[in-house]
N, C-alpha and C. Protein backbone atom coordinates (compact mmCIF):
# COMPACT_ATOMS: atom_id res chain seq x y z
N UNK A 1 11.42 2.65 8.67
CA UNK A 1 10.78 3.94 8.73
C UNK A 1 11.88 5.00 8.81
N UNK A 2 11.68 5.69 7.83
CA UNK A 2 12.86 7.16 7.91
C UNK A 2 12.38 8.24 8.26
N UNK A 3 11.27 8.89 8.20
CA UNK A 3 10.37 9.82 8.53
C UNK A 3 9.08 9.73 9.30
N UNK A 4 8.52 10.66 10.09
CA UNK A 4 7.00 10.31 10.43
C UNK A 4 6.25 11.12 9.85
N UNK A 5 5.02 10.32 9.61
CA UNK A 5 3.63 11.24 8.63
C UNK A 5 3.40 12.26 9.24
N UNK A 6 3.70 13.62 9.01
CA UNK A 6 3.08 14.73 9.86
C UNK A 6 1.87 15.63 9.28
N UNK A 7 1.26 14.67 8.19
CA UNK A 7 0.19 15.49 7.31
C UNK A 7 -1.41 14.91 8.57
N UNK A 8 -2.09 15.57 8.80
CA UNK A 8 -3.34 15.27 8.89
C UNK A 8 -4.16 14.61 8.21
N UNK A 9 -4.98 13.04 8.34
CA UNK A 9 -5.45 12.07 7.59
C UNK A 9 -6.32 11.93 8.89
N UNK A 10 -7.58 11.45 7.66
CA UNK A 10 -9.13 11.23 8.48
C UNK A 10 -8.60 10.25 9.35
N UNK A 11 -8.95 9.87 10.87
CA UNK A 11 -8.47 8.80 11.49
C UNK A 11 -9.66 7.56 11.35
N UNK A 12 -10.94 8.09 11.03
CA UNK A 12 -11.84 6.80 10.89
C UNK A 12 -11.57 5.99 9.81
N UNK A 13 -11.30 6.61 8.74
CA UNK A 13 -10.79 6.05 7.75
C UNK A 13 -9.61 5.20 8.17
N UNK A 14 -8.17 5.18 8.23
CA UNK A 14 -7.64 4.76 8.55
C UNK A 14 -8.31 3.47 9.98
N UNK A 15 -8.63 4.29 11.16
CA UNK A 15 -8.67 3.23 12.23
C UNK A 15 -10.06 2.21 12.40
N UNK A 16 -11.14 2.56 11.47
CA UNK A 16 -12.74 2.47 12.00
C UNK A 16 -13.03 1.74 10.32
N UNK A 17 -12.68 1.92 9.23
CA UNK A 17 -12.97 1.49 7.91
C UNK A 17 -12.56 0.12 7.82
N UNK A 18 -11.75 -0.38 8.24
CA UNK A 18 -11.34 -2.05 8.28
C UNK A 18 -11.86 -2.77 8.95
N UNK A 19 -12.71 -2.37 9.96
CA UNK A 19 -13.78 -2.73 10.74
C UNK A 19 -14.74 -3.50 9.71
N UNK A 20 -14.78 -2.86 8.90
CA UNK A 20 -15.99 -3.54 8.15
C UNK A 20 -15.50 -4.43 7.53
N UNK A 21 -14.74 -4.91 7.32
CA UNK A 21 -14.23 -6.65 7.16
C UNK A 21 -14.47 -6.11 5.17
N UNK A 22 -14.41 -5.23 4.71
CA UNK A 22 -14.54 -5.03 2.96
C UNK A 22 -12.99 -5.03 3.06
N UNK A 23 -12.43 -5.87 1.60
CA UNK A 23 -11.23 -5.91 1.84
C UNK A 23 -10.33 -4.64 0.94
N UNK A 24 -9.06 -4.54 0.92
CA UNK A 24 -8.16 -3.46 0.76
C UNK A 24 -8.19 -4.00 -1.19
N UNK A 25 -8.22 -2.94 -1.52
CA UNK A 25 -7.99 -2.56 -3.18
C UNK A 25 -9.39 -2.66 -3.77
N UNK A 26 -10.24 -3.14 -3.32
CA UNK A 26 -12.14 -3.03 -3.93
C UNK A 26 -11.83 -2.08 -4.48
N UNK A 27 -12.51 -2.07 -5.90
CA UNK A 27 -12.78 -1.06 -6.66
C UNK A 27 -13.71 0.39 -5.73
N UNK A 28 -14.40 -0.04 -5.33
CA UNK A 28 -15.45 1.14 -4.76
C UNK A 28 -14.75 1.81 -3.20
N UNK A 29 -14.18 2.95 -2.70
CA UNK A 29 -13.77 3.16 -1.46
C UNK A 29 -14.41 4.25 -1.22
N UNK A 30 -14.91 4.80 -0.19
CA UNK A 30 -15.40 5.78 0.26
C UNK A 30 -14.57 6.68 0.15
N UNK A 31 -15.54 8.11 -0.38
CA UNK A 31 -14.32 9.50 -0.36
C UNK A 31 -14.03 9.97 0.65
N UNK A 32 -14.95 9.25 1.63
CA UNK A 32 -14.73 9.70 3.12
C UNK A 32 -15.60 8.94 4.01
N UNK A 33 -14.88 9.00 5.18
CA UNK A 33 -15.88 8.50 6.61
C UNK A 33 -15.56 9.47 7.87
N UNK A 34 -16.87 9.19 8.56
CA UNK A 34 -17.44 9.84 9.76
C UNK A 34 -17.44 8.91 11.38
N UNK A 35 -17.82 9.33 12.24
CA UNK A 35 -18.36 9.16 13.24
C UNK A 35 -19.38 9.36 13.81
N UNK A 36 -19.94 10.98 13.27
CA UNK A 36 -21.35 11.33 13.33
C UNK A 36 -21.60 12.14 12.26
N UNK A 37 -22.93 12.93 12.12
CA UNK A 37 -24.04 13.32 11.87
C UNK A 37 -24.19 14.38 12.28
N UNK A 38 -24.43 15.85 12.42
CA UNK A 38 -25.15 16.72 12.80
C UNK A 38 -26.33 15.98 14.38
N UNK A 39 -27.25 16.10 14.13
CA UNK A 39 -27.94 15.30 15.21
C UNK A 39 -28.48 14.26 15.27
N UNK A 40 -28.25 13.88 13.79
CA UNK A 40 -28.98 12.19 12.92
C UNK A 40 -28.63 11.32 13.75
N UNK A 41 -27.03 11.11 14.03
CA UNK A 41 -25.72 10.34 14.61
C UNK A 41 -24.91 11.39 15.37
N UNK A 42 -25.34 11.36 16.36
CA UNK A 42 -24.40 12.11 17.51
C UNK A 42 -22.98 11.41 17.89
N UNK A 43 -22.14 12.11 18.03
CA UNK A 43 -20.79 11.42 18.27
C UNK A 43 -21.04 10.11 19.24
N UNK A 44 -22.23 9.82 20.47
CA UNK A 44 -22.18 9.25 21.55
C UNK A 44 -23.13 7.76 20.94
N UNK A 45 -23.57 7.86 19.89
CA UNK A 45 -24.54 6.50 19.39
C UNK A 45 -23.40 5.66 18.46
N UNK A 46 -22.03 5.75 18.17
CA UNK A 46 -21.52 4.20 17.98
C UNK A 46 -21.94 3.99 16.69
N UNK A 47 -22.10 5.03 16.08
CA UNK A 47 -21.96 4.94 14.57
C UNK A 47 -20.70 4.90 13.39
N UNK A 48 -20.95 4.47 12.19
CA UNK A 48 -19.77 4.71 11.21
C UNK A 48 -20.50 5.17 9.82
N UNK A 49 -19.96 5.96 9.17
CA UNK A 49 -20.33 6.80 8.20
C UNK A 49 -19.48 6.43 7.28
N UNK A 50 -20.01 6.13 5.76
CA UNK A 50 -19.39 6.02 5.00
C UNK A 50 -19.70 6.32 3.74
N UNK A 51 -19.06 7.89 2.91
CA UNK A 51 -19.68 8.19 1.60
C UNK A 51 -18.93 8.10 0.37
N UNK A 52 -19.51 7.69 -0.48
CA UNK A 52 -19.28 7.52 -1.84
C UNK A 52 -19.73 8.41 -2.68
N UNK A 53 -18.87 8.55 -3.70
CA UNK A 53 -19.38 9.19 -5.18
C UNK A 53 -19.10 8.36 -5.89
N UNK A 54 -20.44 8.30 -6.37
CA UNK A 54 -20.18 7.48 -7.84
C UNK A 54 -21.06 8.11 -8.92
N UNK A 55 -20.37 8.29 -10.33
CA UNK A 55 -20.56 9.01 -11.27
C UNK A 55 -21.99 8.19 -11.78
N UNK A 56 -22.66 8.87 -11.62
CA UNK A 56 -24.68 8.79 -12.39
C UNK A 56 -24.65 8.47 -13.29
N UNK A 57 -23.64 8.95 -14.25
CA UNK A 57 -23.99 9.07 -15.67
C UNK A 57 -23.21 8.00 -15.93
N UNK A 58 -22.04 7.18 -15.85
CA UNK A 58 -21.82 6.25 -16.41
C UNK A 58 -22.61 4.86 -15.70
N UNK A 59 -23.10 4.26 -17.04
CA UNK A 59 -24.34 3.58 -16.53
C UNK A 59 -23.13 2.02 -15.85
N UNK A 60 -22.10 1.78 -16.76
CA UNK A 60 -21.48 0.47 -16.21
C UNK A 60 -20.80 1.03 -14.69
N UNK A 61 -20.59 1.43 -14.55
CA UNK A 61 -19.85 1.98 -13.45
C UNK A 61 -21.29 2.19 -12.08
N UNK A 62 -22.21 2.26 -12.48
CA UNK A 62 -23.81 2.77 -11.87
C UNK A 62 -23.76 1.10 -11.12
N UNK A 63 -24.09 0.61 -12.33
CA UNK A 63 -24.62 -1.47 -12.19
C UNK A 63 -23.54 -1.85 -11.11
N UNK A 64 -22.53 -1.99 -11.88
CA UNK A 64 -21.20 -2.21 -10.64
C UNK A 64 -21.35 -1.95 -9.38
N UNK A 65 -21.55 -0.41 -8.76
CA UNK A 65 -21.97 0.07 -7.74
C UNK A 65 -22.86 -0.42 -6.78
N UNK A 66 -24.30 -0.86 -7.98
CA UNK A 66 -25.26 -1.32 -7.22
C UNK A 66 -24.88 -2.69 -6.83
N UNK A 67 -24.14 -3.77 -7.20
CA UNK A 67 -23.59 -4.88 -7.11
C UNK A 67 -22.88 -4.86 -6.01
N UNK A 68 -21.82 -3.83 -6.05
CA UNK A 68 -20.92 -3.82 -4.94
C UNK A 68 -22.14 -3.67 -3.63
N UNK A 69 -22.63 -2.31 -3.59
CA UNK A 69 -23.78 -1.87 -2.64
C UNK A 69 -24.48 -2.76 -2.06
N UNK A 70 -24.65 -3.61 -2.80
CA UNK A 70 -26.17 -4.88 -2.15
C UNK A 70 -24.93 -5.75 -1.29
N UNK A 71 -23.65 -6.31 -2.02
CA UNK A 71 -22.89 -7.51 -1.61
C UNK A 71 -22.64 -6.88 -0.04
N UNK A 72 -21.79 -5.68 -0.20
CA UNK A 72 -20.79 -4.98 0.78
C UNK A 72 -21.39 -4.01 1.39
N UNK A 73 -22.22 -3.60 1.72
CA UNK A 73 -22.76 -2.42 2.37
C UNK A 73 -24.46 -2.81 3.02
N UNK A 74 -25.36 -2.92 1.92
CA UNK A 74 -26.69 -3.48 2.81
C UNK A 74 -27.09 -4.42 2.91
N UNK A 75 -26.03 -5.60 2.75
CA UNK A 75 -26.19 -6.91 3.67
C UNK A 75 -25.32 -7.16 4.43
N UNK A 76 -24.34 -6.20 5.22
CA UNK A 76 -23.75 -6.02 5.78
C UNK A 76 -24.23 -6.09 7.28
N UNK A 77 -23.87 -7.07 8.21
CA UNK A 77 -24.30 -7.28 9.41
C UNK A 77 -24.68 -5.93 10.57
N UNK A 78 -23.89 -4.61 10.37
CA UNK A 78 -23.52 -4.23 10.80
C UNK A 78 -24.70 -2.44 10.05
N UNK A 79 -24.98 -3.19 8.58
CA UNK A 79 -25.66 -1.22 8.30
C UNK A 79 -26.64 -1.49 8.84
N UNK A 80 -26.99 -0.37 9.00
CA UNK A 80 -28.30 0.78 9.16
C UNK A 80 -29.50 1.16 8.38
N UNK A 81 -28.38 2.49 7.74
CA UNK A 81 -29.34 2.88 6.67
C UNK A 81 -28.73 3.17 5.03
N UNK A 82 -29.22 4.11 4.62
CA UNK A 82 -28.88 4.88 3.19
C UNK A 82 -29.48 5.98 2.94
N UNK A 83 -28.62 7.00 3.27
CA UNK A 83 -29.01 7.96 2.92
C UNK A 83 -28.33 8.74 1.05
N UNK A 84 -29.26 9.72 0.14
CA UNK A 84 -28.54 9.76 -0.56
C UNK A 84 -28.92 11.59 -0.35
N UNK A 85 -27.24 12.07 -0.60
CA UNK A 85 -27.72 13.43 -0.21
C UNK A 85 -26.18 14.15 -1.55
N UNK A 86 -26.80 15.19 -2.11
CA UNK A 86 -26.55 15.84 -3.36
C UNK A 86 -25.57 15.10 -4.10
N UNK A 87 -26.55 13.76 -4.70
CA UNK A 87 -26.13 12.95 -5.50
C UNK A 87 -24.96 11.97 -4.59
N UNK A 88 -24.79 11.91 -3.44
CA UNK A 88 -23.59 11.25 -2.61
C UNK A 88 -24.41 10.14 -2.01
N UNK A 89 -23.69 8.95 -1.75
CA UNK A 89 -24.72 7.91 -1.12
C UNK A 89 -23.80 7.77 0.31
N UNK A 90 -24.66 7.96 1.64
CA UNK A 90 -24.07 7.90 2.44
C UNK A 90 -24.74 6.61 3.09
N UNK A 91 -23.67 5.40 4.02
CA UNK A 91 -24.15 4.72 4.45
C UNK A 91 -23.75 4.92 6.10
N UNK A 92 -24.80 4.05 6.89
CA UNK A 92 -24.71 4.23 8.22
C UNK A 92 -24.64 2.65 8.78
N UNK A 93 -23.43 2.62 9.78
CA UNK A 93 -23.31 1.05 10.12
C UNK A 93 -23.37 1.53 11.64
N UNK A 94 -24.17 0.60 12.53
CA UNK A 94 -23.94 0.16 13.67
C UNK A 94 -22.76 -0.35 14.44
N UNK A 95 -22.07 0.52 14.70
CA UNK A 95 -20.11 -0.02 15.68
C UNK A 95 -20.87 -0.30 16.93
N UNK A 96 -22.00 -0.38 17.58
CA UNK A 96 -22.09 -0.76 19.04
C UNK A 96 -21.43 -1.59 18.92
N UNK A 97 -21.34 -2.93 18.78
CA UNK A 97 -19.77 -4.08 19.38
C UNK A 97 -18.32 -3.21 19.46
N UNK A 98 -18.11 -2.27 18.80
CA UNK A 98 -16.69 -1.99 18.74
C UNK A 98 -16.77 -0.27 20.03
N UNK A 99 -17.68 -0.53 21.05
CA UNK A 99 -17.98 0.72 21.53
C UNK A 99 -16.97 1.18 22.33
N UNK A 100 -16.19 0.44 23.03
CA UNK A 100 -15.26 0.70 23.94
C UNK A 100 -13.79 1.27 22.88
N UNK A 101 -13.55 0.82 21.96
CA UNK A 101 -12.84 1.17 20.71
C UNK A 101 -13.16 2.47 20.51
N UNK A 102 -14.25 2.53 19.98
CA UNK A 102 -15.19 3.75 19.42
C UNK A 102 -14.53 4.86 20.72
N UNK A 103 -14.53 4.83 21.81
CA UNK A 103 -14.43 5.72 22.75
C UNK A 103 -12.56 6.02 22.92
N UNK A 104 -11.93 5.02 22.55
CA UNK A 104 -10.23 4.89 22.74
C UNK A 104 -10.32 5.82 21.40
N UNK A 105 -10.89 5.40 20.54
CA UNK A 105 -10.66 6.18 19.00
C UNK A 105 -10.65 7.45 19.35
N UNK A 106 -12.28 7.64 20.38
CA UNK A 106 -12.15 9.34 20.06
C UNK A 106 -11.21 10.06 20.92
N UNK A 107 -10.54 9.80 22.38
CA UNK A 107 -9.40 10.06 22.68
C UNK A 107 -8.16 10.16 22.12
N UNK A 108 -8.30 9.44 21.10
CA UNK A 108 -6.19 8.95 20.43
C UNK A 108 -5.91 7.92 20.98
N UNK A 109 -6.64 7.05 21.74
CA UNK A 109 -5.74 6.23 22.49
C UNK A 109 -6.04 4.91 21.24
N UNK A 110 -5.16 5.17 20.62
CA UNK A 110 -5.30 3.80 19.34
C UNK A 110 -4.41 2.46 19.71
N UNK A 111 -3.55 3.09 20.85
CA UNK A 111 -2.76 1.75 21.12
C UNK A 111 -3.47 0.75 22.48
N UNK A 112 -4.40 1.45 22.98
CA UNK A 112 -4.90 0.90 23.42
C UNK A 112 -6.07 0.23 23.03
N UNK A 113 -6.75 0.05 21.74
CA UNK A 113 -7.74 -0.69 21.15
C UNK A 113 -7.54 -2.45 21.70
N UNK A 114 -8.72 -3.15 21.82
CA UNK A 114 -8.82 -4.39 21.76
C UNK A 114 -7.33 -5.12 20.68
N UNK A 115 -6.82 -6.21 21.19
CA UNK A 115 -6.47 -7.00 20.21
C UNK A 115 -7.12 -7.37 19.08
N UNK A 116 -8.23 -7.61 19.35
CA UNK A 116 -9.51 -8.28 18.37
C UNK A 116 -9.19 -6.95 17.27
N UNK A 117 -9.96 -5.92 17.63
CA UNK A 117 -9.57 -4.67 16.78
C UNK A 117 -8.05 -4.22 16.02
N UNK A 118 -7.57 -4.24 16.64
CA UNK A 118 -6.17 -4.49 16.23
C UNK A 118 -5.66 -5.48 14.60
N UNK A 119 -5.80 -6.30 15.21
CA UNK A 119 -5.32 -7.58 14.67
C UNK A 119 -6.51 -7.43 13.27
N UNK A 120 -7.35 -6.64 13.20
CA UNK A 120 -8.59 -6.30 12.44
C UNK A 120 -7.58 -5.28 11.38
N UNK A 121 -7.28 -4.16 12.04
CA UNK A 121 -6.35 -3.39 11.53
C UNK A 121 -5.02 -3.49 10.81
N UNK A 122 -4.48 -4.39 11.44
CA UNK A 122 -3.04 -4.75 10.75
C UNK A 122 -3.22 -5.67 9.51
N UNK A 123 -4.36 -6.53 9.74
CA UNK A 123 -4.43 -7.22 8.66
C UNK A 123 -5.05 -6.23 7.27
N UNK A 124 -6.19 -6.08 7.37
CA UNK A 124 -6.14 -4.45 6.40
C UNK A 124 -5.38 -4.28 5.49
N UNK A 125 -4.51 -3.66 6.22
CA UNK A 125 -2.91 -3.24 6.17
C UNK A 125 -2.51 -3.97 5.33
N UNK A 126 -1.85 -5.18 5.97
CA UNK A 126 -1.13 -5.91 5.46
C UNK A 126 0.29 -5.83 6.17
N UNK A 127 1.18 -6.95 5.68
CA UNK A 127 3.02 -6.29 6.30
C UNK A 127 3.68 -5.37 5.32
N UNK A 128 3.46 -5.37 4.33
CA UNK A 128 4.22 -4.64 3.17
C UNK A 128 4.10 -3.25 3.25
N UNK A 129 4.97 -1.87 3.23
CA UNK A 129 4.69 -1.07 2.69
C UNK A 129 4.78 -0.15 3.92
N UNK A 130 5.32 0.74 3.61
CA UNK A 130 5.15 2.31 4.20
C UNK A 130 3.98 2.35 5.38
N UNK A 131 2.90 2.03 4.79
CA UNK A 131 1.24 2.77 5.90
C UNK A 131 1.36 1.42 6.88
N UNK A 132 1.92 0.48 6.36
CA UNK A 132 1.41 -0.80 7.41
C UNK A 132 2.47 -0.55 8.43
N UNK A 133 3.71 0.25 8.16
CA UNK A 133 4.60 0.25 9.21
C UNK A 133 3.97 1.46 10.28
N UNK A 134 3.65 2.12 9.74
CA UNK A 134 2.68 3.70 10.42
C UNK A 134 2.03 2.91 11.26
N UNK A 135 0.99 2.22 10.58
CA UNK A 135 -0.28 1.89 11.19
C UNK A 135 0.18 0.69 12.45
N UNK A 136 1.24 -0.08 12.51
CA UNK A 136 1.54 -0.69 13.50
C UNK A 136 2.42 0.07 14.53
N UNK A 137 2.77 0.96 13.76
CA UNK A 137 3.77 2.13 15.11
C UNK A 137 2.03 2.70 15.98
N UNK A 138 1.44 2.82 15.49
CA UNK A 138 0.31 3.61 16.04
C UNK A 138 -0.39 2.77 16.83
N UNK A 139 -0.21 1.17 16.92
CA UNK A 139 -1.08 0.55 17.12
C UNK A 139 -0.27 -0.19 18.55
N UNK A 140 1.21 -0.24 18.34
CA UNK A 140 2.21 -0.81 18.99
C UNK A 140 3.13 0.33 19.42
N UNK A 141 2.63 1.20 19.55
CA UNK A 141 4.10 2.52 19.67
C UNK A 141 5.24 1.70 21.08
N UNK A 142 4.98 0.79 21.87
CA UNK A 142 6.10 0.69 22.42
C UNK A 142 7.38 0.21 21.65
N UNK A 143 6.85 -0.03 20.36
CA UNK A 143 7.87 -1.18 19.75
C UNK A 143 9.16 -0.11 18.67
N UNK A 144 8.55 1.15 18.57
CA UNK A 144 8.83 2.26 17.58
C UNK A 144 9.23 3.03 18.36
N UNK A 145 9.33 3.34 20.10
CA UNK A 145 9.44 4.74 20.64
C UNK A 145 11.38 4.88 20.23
N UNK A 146 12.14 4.28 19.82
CA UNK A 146 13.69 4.21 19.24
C UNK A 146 13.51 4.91 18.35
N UNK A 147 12.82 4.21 17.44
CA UNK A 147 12.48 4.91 15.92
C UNK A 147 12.03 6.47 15.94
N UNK A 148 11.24 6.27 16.26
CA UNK A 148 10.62 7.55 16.74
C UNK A 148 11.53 8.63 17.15
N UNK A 149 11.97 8.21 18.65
CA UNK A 149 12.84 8.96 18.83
C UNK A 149 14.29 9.69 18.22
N UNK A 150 14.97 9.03 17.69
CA UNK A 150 15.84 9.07 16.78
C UNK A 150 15.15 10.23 15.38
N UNK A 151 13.90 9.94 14.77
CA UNK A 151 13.45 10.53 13.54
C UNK A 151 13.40 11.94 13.80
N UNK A 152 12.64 12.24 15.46
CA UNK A 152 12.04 13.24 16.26
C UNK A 152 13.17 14.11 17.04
N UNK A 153 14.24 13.21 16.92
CA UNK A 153 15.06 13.78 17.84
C UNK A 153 14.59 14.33 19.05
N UNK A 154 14.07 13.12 20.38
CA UNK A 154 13.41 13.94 21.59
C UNK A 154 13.48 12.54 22.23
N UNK A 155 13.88 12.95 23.85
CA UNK A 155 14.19 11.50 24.68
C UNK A 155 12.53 10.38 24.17
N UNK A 156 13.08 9.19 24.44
CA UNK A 156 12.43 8.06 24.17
C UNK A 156 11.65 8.23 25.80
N UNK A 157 11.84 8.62 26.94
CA UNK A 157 11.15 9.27 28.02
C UNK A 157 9.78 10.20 27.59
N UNK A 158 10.14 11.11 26.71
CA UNK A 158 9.11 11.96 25.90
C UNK A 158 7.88 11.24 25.88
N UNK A 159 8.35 10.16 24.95
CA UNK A 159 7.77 9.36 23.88
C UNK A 159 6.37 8.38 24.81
N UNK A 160 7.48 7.89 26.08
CA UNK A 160 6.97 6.83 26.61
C UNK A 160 5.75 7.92 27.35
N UNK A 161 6.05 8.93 27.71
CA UNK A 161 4.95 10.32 28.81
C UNK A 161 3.52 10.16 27.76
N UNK A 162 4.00 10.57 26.64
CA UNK A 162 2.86 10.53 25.54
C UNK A 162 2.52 9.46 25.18
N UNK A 163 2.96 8.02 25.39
CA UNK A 163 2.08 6.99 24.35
C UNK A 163 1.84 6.93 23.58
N UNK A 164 1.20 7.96 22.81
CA UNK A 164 0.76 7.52 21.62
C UNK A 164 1.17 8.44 20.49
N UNK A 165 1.49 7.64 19.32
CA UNK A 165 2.44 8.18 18.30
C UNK A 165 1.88 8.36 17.12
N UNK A 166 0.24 9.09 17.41
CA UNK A 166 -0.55 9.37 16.30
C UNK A 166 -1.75 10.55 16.79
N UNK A 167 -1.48 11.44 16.31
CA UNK A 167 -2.31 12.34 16.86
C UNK A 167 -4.10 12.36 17.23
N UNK A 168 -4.73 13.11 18.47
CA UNK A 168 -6.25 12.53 18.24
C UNK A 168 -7.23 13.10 16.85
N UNK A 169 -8.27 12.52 16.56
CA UNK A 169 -9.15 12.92 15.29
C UNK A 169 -9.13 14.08 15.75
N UNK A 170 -9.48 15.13 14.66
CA UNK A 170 -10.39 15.86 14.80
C UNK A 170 -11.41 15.68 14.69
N UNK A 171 -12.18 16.19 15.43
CA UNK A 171 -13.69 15.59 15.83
C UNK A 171 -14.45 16.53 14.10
N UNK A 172 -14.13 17.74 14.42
CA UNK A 172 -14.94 18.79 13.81
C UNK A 172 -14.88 18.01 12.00
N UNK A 173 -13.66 17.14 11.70
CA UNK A 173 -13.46 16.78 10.38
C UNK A 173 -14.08 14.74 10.17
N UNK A 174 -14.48 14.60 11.73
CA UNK A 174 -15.00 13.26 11.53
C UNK A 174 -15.96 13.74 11.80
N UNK A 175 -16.76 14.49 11.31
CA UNK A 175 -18.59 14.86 11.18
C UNK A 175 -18.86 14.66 10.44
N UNK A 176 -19.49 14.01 9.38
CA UNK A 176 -20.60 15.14 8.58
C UNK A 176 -21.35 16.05 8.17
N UNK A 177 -21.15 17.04 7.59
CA UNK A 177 -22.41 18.38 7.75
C UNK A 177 -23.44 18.65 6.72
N UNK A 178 -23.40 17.39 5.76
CA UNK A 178 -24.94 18.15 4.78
C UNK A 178 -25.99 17.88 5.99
N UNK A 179 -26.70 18.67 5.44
CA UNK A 179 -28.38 18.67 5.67
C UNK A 179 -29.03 17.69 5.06
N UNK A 180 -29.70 16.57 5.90
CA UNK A 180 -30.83 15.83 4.87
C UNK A 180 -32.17 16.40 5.06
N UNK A 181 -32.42 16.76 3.78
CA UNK A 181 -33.77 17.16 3.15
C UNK A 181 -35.05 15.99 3.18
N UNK A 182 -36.19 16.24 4.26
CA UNK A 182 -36.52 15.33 4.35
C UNK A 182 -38.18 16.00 3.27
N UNK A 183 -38.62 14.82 2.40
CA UNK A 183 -39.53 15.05 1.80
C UNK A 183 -40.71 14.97 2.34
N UNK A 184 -42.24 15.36 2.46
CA UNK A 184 -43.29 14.93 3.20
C UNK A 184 -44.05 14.89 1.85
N UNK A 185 -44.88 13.83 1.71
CA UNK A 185 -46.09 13.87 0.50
C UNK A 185 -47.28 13.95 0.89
N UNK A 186 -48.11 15.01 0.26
CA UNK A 186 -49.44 15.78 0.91
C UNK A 186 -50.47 14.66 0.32
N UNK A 187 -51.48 14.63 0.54
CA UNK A 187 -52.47 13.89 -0.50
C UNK A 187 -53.47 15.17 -0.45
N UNK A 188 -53.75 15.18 -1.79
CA UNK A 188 -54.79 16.13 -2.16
C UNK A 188 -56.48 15.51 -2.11
């Protein structure tokens, strides 16, 4: 590691998306994930949000989708529901097992996650490559506070005060905010 990431990146994505056991390079990835909902999914119900775009109009790319969708998403131990909101398909998975996580997540405290979780994460990852070294500094920061320090130029004392070597979510950017439009049908 020669540098640290100082750009802002969704943290569910990164820490909460490998959770779902879908593996790394699938054609289909969410353009984004959540934690909550407006009031659908309140930050405190242990939810995971996950939306896709996928282009309507190409019909092979449509089939695919729905293939992927049925395999990886709603037979998925773990969904909910499906919502589809201005043409976006949003899915909703149940994290209650990962709740105590869910709560380290929304603090920052990522180095303190379960092993189980962890070991969920790194594999993801993988060993190769730039993000897997990130993602284990974040996950292991005692093992990086040298590195760190040295990149940061700031005592390894600093380092050890703070723990953790990945900043917390923003909450306001792990929301969701469309509106679902709910239909009612009258009978005449």
């Amino acid at each position: 590691m020669k540098k640290i990431y100082s750009e802002y990146f969704q943290k569910s994505k990164v820490f909460l998306y490998p959770l779902l056991g879908i593996k790394k390079g699938i054609r289909f990835v969410p353009i984004q994930t959540y934690i909550s909902w407006n009031n659908i999914c309140p930050k405190d119900k242990n939810k995971f949000l996950c939306l896709y775009s996928i282009n309507k109009e190409d019909s092979v790319t449509q089939k695919q989708f729905e293939i992927f969708k049925k395999l990886h998403l709603e037979d998925h131990q773990l969904y909910e529901a499906h919502h589809i909101i201005d043409d976006l398909d949003l899915f909703i998975f149940d994290f209650s097992m990962y709740k105590k996580d869910l709560e380290r997540f929304k603090k920052g405290l990522y180095s303190q996650f379960s092993i189980y979780t962890k070991d969920i994460i790194l594999n993801f990852f993988g060993k190769i490559g730039t993000i897997s070294e990130y993602i284990e500094s974040y996950l292991y920061p005692e093992y990086f506070y040298e590195t760190y320090s040295e990149i940061l130029n700031v005592p390894i004392k600093n380092l050890k005060e703070v723990r953790e070597l990945c900043d917390k979510p923003d909450m306001t950017k792990e929301e969701f905010e469309k509106e679902l439009v709910l239909l009612e049908l009258f009978k005449y």
